[in-house]
N, C-alpha and C. Protein backbone atom coordinates (compact mmCIF):
# COMPACT_ATOMS: atom_id res chain seq x y z
N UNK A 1 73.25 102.68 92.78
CA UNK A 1 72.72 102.16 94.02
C UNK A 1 73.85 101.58 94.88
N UNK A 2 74.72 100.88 94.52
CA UNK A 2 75.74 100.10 95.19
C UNK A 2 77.00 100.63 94.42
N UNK A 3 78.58 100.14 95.11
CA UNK A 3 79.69 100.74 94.34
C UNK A 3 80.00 99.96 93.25
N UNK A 4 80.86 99.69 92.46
CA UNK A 4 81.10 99.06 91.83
C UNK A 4 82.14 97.79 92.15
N UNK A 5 82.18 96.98 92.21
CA UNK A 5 82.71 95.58 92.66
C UNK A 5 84.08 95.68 92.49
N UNK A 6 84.55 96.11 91.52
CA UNK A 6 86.37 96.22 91.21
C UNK A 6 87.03 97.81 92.57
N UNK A 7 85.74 99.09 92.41
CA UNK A 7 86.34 99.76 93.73
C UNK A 7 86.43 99.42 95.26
N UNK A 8 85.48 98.03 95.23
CA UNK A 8 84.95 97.52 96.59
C UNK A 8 86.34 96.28 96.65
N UNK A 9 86.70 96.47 95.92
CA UNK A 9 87.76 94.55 96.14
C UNK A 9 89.16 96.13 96.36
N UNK A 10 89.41 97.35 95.51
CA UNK A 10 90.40 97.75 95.75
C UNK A 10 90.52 98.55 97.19
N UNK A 11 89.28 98.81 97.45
CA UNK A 11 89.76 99.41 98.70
C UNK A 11 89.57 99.22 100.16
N UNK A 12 88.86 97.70 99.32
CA UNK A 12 88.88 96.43 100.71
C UNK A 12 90.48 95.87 101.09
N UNK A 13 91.27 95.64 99.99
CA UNK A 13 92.46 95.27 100.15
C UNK A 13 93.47 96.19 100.18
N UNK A 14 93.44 97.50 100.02
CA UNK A 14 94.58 98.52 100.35
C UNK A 14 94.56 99.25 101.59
N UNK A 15 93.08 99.53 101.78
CA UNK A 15 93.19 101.09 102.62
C UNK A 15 93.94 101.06 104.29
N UNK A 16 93.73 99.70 104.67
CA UNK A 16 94.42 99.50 106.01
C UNK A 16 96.09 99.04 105.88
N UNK A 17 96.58 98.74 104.71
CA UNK A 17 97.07 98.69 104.63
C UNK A 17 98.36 99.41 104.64
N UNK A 18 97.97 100.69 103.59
CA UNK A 18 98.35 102.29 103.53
C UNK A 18 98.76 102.49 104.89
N UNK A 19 97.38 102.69 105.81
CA UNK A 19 97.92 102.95 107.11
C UNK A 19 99.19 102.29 107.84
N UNK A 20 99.02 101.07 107.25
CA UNK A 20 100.44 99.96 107.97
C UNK A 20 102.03 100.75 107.51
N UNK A 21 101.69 100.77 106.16
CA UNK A 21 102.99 101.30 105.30
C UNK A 21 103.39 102.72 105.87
N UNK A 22 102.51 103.62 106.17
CA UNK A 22 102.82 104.88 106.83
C UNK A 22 103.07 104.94 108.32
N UNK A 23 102.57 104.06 109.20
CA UNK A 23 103.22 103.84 110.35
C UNK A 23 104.86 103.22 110.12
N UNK A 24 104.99 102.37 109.19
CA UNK A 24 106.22 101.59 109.01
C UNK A 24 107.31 102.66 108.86
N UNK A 25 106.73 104.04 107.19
CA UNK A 25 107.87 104.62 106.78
C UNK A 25 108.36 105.25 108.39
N UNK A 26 107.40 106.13 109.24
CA UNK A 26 107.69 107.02 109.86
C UNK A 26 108.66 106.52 110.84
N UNK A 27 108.31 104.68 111.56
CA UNK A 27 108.53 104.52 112.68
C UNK A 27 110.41 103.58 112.15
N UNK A 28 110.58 103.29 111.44
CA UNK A 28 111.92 103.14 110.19
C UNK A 28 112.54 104.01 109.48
N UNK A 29 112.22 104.83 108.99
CA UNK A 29 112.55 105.41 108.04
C UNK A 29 112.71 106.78 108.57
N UNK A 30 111.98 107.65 108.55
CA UNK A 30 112.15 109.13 109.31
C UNK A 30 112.70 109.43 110.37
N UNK A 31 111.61 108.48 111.28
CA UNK A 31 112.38 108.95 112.81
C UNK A 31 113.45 108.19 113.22
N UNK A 32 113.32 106.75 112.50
CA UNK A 32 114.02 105.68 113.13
C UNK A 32 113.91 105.11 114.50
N UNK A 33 114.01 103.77 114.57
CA UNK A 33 113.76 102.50 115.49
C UNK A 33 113.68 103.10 116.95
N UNK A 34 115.30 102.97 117.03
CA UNK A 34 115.86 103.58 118.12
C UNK A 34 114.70 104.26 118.85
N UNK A 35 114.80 105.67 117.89
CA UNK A 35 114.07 106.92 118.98
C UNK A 35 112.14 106.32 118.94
N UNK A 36 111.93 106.11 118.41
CA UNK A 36 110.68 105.77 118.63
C UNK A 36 110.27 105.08 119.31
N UNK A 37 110.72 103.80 119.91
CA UNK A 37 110.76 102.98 120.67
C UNK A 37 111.35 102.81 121.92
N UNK A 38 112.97 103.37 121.69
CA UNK A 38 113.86 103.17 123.04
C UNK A 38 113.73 104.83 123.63
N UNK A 39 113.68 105.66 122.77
CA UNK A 39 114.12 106.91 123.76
C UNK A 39 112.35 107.61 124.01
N UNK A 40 111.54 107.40 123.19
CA UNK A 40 110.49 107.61 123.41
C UNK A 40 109.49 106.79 124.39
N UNK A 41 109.92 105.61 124.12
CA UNK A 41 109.12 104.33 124.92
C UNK A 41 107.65 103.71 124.17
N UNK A 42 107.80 103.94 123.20
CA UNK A 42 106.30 103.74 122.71
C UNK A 42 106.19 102.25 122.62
N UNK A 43 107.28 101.21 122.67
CA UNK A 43 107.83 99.89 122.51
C UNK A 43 106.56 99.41 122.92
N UNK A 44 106.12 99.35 124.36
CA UNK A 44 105.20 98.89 125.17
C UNK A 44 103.68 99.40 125.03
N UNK A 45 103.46 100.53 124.42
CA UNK A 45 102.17 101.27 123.71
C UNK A 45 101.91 99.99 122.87
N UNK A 46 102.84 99.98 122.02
CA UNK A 46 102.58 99.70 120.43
C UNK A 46 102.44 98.07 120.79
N UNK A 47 102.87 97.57 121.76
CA UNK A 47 102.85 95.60 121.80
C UNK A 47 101.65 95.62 122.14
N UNK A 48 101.39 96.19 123.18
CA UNK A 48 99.96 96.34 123.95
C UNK A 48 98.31 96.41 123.18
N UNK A 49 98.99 97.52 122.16
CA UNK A 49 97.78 97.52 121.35
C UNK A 49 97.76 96.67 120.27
N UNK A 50 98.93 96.60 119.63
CA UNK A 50 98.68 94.53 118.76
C UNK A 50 98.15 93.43 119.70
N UNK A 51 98.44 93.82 120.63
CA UNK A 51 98.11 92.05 121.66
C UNK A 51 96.46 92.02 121.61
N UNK A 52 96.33 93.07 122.07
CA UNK A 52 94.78 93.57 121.79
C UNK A 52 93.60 93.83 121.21
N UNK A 53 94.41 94.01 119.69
CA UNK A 53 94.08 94.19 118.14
C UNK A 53 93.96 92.49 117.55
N UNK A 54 94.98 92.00 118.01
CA UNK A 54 95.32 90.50 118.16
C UNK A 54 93.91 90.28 118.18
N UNK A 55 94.09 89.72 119.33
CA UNK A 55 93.11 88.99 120.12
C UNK A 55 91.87 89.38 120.18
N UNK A 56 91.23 90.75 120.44
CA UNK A 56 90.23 90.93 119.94
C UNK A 56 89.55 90.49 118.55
N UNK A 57 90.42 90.69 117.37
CA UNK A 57 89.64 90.34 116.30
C UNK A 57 89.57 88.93 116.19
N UNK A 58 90.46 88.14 116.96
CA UNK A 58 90.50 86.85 116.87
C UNK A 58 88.88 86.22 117.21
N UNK A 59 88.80 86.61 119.06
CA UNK A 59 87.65 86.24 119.33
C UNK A 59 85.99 86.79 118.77
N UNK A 60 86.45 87.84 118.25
CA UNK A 60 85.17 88.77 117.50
C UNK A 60 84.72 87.75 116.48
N UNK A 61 86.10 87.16 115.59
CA UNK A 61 85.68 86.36 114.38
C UNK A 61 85.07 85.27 114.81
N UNK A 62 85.37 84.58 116.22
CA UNK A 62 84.95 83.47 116.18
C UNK A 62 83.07 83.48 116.36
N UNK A 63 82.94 84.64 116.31
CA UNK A 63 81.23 84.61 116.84
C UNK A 63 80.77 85.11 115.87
N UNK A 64 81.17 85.56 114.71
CA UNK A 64 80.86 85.86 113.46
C UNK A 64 80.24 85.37 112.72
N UNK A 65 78.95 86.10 111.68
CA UNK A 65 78.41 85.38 110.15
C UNK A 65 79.65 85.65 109.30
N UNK A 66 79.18 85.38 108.01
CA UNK A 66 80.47 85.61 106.97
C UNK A 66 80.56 86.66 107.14
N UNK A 67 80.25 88.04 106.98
CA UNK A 67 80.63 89.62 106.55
C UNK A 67 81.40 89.65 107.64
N UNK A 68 81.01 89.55 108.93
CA UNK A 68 81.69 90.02 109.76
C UNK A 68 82.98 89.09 110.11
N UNK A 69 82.93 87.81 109.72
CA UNK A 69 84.58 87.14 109.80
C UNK A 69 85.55 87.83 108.64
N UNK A 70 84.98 88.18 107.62
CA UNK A 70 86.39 88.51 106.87
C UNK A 70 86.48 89.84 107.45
N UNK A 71 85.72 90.82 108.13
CA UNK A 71 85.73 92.24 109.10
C UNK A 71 87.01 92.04 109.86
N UNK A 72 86.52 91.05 111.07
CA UNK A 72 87.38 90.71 112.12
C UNK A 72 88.44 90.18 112.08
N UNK A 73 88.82 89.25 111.00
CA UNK A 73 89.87 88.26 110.66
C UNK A 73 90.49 89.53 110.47
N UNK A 74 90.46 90.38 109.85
CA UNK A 74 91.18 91.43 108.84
C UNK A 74 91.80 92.30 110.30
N UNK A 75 91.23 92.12 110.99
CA UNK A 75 91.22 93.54 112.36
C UNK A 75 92.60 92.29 113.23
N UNK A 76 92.07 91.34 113.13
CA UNK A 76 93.24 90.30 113.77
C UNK A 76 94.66 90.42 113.03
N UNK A 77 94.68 90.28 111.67
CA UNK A 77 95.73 90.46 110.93
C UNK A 77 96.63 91.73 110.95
N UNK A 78 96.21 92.57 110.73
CA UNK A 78 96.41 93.92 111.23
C UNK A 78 97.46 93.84 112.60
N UNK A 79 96.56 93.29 113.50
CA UNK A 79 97.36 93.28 114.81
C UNK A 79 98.89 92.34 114.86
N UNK A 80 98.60 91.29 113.84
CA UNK A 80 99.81 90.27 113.97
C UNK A 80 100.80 91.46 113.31
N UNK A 81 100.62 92.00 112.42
CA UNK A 81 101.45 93.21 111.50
C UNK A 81 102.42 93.54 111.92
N UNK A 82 101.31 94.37 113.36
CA UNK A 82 101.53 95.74 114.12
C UNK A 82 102.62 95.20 115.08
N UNK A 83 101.99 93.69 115.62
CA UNK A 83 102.98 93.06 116.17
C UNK A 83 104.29 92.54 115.88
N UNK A 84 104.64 92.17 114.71
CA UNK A 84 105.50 92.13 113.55
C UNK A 84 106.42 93.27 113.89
N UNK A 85 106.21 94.40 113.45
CA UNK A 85 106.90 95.61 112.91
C UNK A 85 107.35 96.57 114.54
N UNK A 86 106.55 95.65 115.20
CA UNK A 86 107.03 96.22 116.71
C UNK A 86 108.28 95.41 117.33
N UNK A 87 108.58 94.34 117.00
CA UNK A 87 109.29 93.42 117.72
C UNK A 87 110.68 93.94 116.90
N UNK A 88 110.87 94.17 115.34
CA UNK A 88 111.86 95.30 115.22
C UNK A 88 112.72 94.26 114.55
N UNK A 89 113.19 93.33 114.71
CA UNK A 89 114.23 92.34 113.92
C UNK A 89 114.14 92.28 112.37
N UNK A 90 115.16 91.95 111.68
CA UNK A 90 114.59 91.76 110.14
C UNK A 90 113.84 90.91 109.79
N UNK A 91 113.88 89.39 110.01
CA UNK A 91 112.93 88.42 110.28
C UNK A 91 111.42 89.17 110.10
N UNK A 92 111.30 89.55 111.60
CA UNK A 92 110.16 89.89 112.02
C UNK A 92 109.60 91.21 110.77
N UNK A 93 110.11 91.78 110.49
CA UNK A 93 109.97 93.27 109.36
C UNK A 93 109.70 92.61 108.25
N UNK A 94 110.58 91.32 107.55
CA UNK A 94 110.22 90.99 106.64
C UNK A 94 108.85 90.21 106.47
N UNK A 95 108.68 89.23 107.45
CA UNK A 95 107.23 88.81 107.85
C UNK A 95 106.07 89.49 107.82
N UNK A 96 106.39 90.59 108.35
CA UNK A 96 104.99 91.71 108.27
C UNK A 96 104.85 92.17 106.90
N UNK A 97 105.72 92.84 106.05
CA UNK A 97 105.72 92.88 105.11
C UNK A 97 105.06 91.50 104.10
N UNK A 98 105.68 90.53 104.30
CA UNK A 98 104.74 88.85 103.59
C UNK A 98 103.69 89.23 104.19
N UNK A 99 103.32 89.15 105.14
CA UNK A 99 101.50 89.41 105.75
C UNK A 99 100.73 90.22 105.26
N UNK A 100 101.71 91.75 105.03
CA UNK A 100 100.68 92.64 104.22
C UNK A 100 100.39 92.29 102.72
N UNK A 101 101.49 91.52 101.92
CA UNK A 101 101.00 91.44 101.04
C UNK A 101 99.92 90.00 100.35
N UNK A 102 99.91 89.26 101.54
CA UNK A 102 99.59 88.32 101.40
C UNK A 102 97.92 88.42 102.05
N UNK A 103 97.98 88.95 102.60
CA UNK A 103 96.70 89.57 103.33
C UNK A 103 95.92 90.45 102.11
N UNK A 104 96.54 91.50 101.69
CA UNK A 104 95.83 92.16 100.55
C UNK A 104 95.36 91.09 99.31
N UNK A 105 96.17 90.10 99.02
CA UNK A 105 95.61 89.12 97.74
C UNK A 105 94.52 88.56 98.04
N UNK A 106 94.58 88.12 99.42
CA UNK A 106 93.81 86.96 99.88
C UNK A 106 92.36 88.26 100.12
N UNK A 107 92.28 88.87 100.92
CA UNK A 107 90.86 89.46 100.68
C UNK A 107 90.59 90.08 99.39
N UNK A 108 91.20 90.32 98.83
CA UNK A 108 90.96 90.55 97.15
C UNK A 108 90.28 89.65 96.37
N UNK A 109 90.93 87.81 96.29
CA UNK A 109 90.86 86.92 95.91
C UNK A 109 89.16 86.48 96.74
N UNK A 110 89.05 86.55 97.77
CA UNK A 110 87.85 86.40 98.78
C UNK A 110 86.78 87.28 97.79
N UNK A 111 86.74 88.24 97.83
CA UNK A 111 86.00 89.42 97.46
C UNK A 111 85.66 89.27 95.75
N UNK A 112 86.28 88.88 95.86
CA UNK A 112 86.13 88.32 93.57
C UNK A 112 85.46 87.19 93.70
N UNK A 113 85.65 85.82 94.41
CA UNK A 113 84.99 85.09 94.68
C UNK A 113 83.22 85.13 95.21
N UNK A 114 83.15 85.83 96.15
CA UNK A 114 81.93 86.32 96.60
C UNK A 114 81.25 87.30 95.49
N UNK A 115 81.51 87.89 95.26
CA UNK A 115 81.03 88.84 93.55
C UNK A 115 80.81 88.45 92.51
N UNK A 116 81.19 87.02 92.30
CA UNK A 116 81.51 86.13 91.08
C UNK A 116 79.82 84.93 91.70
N UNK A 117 79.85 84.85 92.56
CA UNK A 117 78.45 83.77 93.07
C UNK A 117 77.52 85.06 93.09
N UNK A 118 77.93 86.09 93.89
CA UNK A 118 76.45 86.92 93.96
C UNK A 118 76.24 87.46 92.34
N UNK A 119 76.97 87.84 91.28
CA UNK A 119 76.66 87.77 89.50
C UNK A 119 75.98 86.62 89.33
N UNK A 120 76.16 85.59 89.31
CA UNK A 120 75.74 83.78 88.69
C UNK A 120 74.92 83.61 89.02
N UNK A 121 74.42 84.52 90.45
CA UNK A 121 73.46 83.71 90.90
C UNK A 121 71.80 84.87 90.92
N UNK A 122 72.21 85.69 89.79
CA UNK A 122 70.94 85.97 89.27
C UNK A 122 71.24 85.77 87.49
């Protein structure tokens, strides 16, 4: 009837993540900084839509029940990431990186918690 609680905590805490890591390899690693940003211009795409990603999930959460704050919080985080990995410094790269992984524990840790009261509490 429902999934099982250990596939629901793993692919609550990876799957957007994945996406982060594969924007990262391509926009670092393959194509590199430079062309993706300076000779392409996507610099201003990519701030635009964190600022947006930002802030939208920010204010989404604030009008939120529970399901939908850890939804939105998650859609906000995302954006700080995106924003992170756009600004391009090591600082900033290494930060996003702490966010992703700190972001994946914490809704993991959330999600075990909530699974652990909804068990007890039959």
């Amino acid at each position: 009837k429902f999934a099982p609680i250990n596939f629901v905590i793993f692919m609550a805490s990876t799957t957007n993540k994945i996406i982060f890591y594969l924007i990262f390899k391509f926009t670092y690693t393959i194509f590199g900084y430079e062309y993706i940003f300076t000779e392409i211009g996507l610099y201003k795409i990519f701030i635009l839509l964190a600022l947006i990603t930002s802030i939208y999930g920010s204010i989404a959460a604030f009008y939120q029940s529970n399901r939908g704050l850890i939804a939105y919080s998650s859609i906000a985080n995302i954006g700080y990431m995106f924003l992170m990995l756009t600004i391009g410094s090591e600082n900033a790269i290494v930060t996003a990186i702490t966010m992703v992984i700190n972001h994946s524990l914490a809704i993991a840790l959330i999600l075990m918690v909530i699974s652990i009261n909804y068990i007890s509490s039959y």
